[in-house]
Protein backbone atom coordinates (compact mmCIF):
# COMPACT_ATOMS: atom_id res chain seq x y z
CA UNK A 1 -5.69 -27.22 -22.57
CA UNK A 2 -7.78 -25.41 -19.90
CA UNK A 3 -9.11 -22.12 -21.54
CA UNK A 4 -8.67 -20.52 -18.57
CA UNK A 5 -10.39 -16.85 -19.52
CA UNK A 6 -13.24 -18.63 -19.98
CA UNK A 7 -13.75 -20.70 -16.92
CA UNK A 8 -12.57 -17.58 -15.05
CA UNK A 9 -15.55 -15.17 -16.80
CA UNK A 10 -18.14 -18.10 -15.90
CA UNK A 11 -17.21 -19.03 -12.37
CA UNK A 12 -15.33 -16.26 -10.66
CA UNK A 13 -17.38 -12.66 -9.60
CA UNK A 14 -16.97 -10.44 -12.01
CA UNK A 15 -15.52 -7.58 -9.82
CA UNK A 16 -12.33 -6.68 -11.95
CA UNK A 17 -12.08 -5.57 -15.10
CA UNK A 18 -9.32 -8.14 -16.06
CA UNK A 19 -6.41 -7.57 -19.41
CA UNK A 20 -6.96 -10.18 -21.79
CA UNK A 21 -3.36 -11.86 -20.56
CA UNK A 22 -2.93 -15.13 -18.38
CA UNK A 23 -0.61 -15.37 -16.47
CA UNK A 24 1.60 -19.10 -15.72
CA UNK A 25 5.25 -18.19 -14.53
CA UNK A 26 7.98 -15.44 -14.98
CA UNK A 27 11.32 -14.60 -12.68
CA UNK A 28 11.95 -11.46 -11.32
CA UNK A 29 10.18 -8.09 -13.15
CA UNK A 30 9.61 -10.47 -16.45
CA UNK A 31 5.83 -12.57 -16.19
CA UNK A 32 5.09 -14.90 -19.20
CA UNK A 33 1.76 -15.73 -20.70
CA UNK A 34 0.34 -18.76 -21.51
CA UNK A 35 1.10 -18.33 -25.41
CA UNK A 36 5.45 -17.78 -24.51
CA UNK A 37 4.99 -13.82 -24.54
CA UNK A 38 6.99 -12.11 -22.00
CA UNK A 39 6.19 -8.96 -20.17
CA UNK A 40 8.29 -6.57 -18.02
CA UNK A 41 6.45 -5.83 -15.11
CA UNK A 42 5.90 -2.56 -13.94
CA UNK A 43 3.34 -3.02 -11.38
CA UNK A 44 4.06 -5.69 -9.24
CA UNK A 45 0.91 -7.31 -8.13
CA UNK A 46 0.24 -3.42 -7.30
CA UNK A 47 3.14 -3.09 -4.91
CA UNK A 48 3.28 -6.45 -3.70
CA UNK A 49 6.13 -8.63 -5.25
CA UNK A 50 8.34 -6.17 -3.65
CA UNK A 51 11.28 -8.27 -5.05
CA UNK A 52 9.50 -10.11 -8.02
CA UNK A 53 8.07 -12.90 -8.65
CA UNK A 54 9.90 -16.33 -7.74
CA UNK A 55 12.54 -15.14 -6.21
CA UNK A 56 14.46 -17.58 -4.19
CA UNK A 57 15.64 -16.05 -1.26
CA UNK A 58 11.72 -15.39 -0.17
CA UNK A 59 10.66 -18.48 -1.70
CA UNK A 60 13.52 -20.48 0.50
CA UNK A 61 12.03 -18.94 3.47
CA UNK A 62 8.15 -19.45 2.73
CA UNK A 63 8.78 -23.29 1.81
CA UNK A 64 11.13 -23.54 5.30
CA UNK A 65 8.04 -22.31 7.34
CA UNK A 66 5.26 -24.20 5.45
CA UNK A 67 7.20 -27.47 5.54
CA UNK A 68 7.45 -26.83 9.52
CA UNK A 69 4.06 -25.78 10.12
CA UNK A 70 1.78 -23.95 7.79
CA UNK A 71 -0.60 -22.53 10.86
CA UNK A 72 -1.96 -22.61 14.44
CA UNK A 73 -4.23 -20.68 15.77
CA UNK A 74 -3.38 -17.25 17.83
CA UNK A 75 -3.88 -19.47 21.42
CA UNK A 76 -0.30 -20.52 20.42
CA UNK A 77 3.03 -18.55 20.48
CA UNK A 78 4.85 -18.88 16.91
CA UNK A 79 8.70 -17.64 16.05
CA UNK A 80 7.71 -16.08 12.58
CA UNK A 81 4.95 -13.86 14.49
CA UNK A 82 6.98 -12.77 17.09
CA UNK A 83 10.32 -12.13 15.33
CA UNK A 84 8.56 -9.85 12.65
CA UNK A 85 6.78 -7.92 14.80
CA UNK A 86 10.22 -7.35 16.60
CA UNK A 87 12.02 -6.08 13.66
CA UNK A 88 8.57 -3.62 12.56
CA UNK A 89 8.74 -1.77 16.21
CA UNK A 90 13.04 -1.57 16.02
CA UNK A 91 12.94 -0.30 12.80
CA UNK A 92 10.31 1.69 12.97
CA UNK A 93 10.14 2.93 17.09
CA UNK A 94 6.50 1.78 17.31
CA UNK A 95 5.93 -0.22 20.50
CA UNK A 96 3.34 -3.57 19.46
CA UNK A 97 2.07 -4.87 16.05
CA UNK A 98 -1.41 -5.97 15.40
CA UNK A 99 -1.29 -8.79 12.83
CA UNK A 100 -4.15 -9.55 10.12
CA UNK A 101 -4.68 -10.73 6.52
CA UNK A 102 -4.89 -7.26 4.44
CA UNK A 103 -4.48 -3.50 4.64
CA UNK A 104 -8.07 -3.02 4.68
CA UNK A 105 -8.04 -4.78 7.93
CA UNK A 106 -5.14 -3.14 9.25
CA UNK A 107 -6.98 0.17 8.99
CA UNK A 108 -10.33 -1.21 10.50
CA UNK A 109 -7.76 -1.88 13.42
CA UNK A 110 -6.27 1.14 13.28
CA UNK A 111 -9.57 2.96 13.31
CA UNK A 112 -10.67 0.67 16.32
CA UNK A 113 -7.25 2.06 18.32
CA UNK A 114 -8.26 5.55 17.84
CA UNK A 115 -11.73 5.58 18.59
CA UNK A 116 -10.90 3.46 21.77
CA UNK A 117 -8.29 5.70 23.03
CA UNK A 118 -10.18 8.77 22.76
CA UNK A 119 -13.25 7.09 24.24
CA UNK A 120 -11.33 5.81 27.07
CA UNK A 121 -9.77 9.41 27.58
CA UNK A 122 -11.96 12.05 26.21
CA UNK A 123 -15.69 9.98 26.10
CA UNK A 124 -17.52 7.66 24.30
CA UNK A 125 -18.84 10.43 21.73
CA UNK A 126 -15.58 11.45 20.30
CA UNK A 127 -15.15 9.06 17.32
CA UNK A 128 -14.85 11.58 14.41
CA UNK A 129 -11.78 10.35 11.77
CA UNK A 130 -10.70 13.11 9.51
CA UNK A 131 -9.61 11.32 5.91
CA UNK A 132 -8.04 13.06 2.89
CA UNK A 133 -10.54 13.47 -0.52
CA UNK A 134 -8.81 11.22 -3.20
CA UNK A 135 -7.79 8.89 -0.43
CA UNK A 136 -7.98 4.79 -0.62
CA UNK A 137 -8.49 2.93 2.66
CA UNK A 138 -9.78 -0.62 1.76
CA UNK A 139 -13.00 -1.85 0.59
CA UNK A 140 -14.83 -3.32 4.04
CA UNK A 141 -18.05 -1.08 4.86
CA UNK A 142 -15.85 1.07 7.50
CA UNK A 143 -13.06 1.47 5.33
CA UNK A 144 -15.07 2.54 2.65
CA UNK A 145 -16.33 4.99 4.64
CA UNK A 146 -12.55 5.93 5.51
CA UNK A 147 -11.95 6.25 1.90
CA UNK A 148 -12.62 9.95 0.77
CA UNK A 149 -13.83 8.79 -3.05
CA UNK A 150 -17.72 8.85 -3.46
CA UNK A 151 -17.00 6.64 -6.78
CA UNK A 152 -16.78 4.12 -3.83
CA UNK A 153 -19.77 4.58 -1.69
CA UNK A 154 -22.64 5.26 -4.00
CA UNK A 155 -23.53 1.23 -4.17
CA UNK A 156 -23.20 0.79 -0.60
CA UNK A 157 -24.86 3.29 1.19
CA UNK A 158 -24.99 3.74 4.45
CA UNK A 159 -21.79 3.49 5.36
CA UNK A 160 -20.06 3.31 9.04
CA UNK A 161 -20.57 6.85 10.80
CA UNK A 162 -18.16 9.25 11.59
CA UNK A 163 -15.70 9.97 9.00
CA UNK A 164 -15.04 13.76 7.32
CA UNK A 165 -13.44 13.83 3.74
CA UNK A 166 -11.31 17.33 3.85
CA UNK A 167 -8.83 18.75 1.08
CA UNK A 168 -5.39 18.35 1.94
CA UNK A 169 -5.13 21.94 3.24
CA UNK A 170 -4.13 23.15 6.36
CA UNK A 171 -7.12 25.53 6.69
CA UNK A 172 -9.64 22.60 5.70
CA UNK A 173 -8.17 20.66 8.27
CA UNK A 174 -8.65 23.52 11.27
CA UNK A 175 -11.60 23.74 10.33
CA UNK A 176 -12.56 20.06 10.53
CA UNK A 177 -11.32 19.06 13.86
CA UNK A 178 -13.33 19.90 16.85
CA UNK A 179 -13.96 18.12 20.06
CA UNK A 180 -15.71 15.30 18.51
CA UNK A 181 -12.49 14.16 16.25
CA UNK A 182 -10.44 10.63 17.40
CA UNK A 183 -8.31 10.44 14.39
CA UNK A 184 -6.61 12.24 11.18
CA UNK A 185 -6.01 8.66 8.55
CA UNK A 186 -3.65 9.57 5.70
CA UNK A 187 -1.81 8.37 3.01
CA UNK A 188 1.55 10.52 2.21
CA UNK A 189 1.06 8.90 -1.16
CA UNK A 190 -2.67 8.76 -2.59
CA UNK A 191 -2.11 6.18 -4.69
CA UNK A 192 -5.77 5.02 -5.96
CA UNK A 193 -6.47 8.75 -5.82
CA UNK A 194 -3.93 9.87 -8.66
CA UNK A 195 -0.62 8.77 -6.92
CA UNK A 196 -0.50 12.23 -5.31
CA UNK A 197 1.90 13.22 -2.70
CA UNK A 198 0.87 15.42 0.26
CA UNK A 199 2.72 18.91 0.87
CA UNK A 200 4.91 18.94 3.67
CA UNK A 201 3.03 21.80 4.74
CA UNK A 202 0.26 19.99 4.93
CA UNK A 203 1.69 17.12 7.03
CA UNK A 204 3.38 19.59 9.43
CA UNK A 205 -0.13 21.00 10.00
CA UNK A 206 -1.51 17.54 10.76
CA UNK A 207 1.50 16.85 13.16
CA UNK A 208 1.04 20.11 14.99
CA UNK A 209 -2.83 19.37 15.67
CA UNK A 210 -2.88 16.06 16.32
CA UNK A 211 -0.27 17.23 19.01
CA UNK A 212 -2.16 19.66 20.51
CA UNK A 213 -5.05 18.31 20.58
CA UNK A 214 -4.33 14.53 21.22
CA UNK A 215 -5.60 13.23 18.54
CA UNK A 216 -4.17 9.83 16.80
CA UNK A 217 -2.42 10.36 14.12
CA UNK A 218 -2.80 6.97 11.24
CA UNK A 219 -0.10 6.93 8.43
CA UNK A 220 -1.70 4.25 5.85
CA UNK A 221 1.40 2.81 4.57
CA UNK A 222 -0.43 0.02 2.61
CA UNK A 223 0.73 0.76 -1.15
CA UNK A 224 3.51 2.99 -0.02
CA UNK A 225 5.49 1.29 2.71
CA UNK A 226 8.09 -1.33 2.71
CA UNK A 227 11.10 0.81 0.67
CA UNK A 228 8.40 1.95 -1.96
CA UNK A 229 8.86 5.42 -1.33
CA UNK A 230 12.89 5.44 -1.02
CA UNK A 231 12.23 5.16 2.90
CA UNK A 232 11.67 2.13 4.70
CA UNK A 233 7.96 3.82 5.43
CA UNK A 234 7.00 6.92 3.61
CA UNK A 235 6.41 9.11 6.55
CA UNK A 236 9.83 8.73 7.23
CA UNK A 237 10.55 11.10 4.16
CA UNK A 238 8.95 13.73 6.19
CA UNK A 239 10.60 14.10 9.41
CA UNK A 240 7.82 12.64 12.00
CA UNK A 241 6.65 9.74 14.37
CA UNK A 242 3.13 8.76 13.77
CA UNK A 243 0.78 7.31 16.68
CA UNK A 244 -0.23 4.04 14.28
CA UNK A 245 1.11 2.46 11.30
CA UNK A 246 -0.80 0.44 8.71
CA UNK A 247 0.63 -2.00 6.10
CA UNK A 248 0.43 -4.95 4.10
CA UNK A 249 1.42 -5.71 0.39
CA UNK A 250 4.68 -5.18 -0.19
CA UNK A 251 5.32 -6.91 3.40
CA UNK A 252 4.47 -10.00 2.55
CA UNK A 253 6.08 -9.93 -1.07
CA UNK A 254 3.50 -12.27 -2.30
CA UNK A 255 1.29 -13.92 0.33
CA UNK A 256 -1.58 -11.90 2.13
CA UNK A 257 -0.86 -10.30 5.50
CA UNK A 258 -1.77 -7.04 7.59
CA UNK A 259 0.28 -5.47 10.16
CA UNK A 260 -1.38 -2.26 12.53
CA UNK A 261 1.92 -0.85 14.34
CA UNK A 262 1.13 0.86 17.74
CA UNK A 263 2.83 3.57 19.14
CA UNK A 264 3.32 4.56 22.58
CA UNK A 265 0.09 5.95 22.81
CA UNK A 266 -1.87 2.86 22.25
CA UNK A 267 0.40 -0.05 22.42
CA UNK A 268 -1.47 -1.08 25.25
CA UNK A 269 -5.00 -0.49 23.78
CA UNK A 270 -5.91 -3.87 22.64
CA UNK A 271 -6.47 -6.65 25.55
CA UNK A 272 -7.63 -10.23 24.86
CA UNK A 273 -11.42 -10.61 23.48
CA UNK A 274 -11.12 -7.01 21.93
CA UNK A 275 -9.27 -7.82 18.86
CA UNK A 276 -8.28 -10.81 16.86
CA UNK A 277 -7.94 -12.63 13.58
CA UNK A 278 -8.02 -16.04 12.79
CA UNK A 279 -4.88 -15.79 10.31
CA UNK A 280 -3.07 -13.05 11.70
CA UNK A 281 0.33 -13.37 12.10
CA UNK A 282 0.14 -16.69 9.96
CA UNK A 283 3.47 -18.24 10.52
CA UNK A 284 3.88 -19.06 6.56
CA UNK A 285 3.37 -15.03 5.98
CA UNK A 286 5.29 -14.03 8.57
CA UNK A 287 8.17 -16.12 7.67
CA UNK A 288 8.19 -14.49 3.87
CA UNK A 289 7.53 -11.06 5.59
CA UNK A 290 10.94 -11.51 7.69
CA UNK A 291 12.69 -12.03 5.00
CA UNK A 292 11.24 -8.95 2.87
CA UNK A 293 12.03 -6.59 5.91
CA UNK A 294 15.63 -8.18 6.39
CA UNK A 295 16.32 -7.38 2.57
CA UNK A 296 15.38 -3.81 2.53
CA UNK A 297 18.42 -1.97 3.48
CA UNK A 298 19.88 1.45 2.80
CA UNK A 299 21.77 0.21 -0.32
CA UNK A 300 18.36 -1.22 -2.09
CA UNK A 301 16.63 1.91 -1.04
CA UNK A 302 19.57 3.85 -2.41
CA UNK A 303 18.87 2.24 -5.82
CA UNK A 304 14.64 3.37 -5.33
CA UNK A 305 15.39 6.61 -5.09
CA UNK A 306 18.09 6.48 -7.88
CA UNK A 307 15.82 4.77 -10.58
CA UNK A 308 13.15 7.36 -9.12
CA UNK A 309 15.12 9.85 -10.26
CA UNK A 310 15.78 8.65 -13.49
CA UNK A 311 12.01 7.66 -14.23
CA UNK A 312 10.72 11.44 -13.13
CA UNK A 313 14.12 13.24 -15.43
CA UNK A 314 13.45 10.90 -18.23
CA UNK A 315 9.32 11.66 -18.22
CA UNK A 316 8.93 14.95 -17.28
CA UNK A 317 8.43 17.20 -20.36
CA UNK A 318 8.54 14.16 -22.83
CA UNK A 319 6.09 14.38 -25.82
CA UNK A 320 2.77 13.11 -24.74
CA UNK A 321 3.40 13.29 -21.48
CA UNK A 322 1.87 16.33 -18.80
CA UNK A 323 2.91 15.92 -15.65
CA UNK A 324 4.97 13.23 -13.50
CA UNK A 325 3.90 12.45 -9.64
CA UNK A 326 4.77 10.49 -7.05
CA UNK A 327 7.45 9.31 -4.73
CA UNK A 328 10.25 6.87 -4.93
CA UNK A 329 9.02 3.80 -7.26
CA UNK A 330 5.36 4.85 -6.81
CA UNK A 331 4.89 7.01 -9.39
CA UNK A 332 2.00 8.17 -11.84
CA UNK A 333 2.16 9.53 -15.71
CA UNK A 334 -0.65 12.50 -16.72
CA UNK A 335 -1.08 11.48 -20.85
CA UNK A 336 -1.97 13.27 -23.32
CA UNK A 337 -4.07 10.24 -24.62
CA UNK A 338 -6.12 8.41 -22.55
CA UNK A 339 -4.00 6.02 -19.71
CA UNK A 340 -6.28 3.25 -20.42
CA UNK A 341 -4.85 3.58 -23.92
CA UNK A 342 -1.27 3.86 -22.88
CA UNK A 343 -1.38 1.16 -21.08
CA UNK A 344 -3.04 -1.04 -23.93
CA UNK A 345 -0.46 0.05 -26.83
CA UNK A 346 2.64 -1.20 -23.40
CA UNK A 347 0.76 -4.58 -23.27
CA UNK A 348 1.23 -5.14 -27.20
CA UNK A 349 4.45 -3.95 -27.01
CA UNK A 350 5.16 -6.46 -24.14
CA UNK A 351 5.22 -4.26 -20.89
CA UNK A 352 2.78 -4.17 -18.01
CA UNK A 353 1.53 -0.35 -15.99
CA UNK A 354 -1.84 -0.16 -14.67
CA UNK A 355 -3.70 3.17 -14.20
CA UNK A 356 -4.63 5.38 -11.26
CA UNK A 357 -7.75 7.32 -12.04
CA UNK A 358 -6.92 9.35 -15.36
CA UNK A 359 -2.80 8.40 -14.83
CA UNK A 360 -0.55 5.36 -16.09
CA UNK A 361 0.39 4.17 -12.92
CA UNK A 362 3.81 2.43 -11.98
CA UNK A 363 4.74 0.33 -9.28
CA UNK A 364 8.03 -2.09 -10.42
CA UNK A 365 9.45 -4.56 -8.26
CA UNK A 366 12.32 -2.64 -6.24
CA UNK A 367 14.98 -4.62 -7.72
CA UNK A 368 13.71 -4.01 -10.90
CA UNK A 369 17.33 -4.21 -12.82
CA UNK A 370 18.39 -1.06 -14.46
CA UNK A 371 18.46 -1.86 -18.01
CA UNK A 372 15.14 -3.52 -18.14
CA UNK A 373 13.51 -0.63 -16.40
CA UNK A 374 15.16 1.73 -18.95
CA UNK A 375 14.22 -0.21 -21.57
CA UNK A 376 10.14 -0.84 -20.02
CA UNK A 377 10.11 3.10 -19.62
CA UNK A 378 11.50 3.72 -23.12
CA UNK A 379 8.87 1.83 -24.30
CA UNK A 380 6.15 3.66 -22.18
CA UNK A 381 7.53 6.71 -23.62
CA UNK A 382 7.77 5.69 -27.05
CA UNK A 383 3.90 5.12 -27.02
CA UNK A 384 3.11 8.29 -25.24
CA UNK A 385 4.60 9.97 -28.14
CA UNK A 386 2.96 8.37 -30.75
């Protein structure tokens, strides 16, 4: 038998810190190792097997596509492109989708719409993107840059020009925005950052602004998007219409793909030659993604919020346990003892979280069923309290 932790340390970069635990099948939120040991999985590829692993209804739609056509390049029209990109805009109000392979590509194009529209408008010089400290944008040079976490930058210096890393305060942000400033890029979740949720305060400042001063306004719904947050998109839980939308993910529920939604202000800012991607809007992806979007409806995103609730009321104020944050089924767990810990004593005890800086991170499949997520988080608090 292949010792596959072995090949993997010798001939794959050693750029993730990986759990001693390999993975060879599972069905829904249970994954089984190659010695029979079953898991409950409460992180979904981190938010991306938005219904599991092997689930058939995606799986019937992937193998439909792939045994059609598995690509062609963007000089063709394909069904699977265009039909999810109609149901992002309808359910969403944006106007065009940009499609590409990951959400650290989405944001690059994202970025790219901003800067050109104020260019075109206001002059080549204004550029400026205001980011949130504790933010996560992606891991290409620019989006490092994006990404308000020195932990990030310090190998890679210099990064792309123009971004400001402010506080999410109202004042901070008045004080950052001048005549220079393209952009404000957020996350209404900060997952990588300590799965912290912005104030509505806060985002009711950054609406306002970016209003007034016609400036683009970037929701980064990468981790936090497709029914994570109890919404279909997580800005939805506060009341407002971004200019752009990021995602990727959970959208795909398994296979790579990037979507940059345009709003009315810039749904017309990308013409041929200035953009492009040679497996955007793969019709194999785009043919799982349909089916992801189809499936999230207001009775599964009902059931988020519900085992939301019961994750935060069962938590909160448990032994061990300091503070509960998040929204919807993106939530993170202060410890007592250290997460990395935590997280260790789950594995043994045959469930899967991952961490978010100092916080046990969770990120279940949406259909998660109830009594295995009661019984996962019983077990997470068991070992907080030990």
């Amino acid at each position: 038998m292949t010792d596959v932790i072995a090949l993997d340390k010798e001939y794959v970069a050693g750029s993730y810190a990986r759990f001693p635990i390999n993975i060879v099948g599972g069905k829904g939120s249970e994954l089984i190792d190659n010695t029979g040991k079953k898991y409950i999985d409460l992180a979904s590829g981190i938010a991306v097997n938005t219904f599991g692993v092997a689930d058939e209804q995606w799986s019937a739609a992937v193998k439909s596509q792939l045994d059609a056509f598995q690509h062609t390049s963007n000089l063709y029209y394909t069904e699977p492109c265009a039909l999810l990109a109609k149901k992002l805009c309808e359910k969403t109000g944006m106007k065009k989708v940009f499609f590409s392979n990951s959400g650290a590509e989405a944001n690059e194009t994202a970025i790219k719409a901003a800067r050109k529209y104020a260019a075109d408008k206001k002059g080549k010089d204004v550029y400026k993107i205001i980011t949130l400290k504790n933010s996560f944008h992606g891991r290409t040079h620019t989006t490092l840059a994006a990404t308000g976490q020195e932990t990030f930058h310090e190998h890679f210096l210099p990064l792309t020009d123009g971004f400001v890393h402010i506080e999410p305060n109202a004042d901070e942000l008045m004080n950052a925005v001048d005549d220079k400033t393209a952009g404000i890029m957020f996350e209404v979740v900060r997952g990588e950052g300590g799965v912290l949720p912005l104030e509505k305060d806060f985002v009711d400042a950054m609406v306002k602004i970016a209003k007034e001063k016609d400036i683009i306004l970037i929701a980064d719904e990468v981790q936090v998007g497709n029914g994570r947050s109890g919404m279909l998109y997580g800005y939805m839980n506060y009341g407002f219409m971004p200019d752009v939308v990021t995602t990727a993910k959970g959208l795909g529920g398994g296979l790579p793909i990037g979507a940059t939604m345009l709003g009315e202000k810039v749904e017309n800012i990308f013409t041929p030659g200035l953009n492009g991607s040679t497996f955007g809007g793969n019709p194999v992806c785009c043919a799982g993604a349909v089916n992801i979007i189809d499936r999230i409806d207001d009775k599964l995103l009902a059931e988020v919020k519900e085992k939301s609730e019961y994750i935060f009321n069962t938590l909160t104020g448990a032994d061990g346990i300091e503070s509960v944050t998040g929204l919807g089924l993106m939530i993170g767990v202060k410890t007592t003892k250290p997460a990395k810990d935590v997280v260790a004593e789950c594995i043994d005890r045959g469930v899967l979280p991952i961490t978010a800086k100092d916080k046990v991170r969770l990120l279940p499949a949406l259909n998660i069923p109830f009594d295995m997520l009661k019984y996962a988080i019983d077990i997470l608090k068991e070992v907080c309290a030990d």
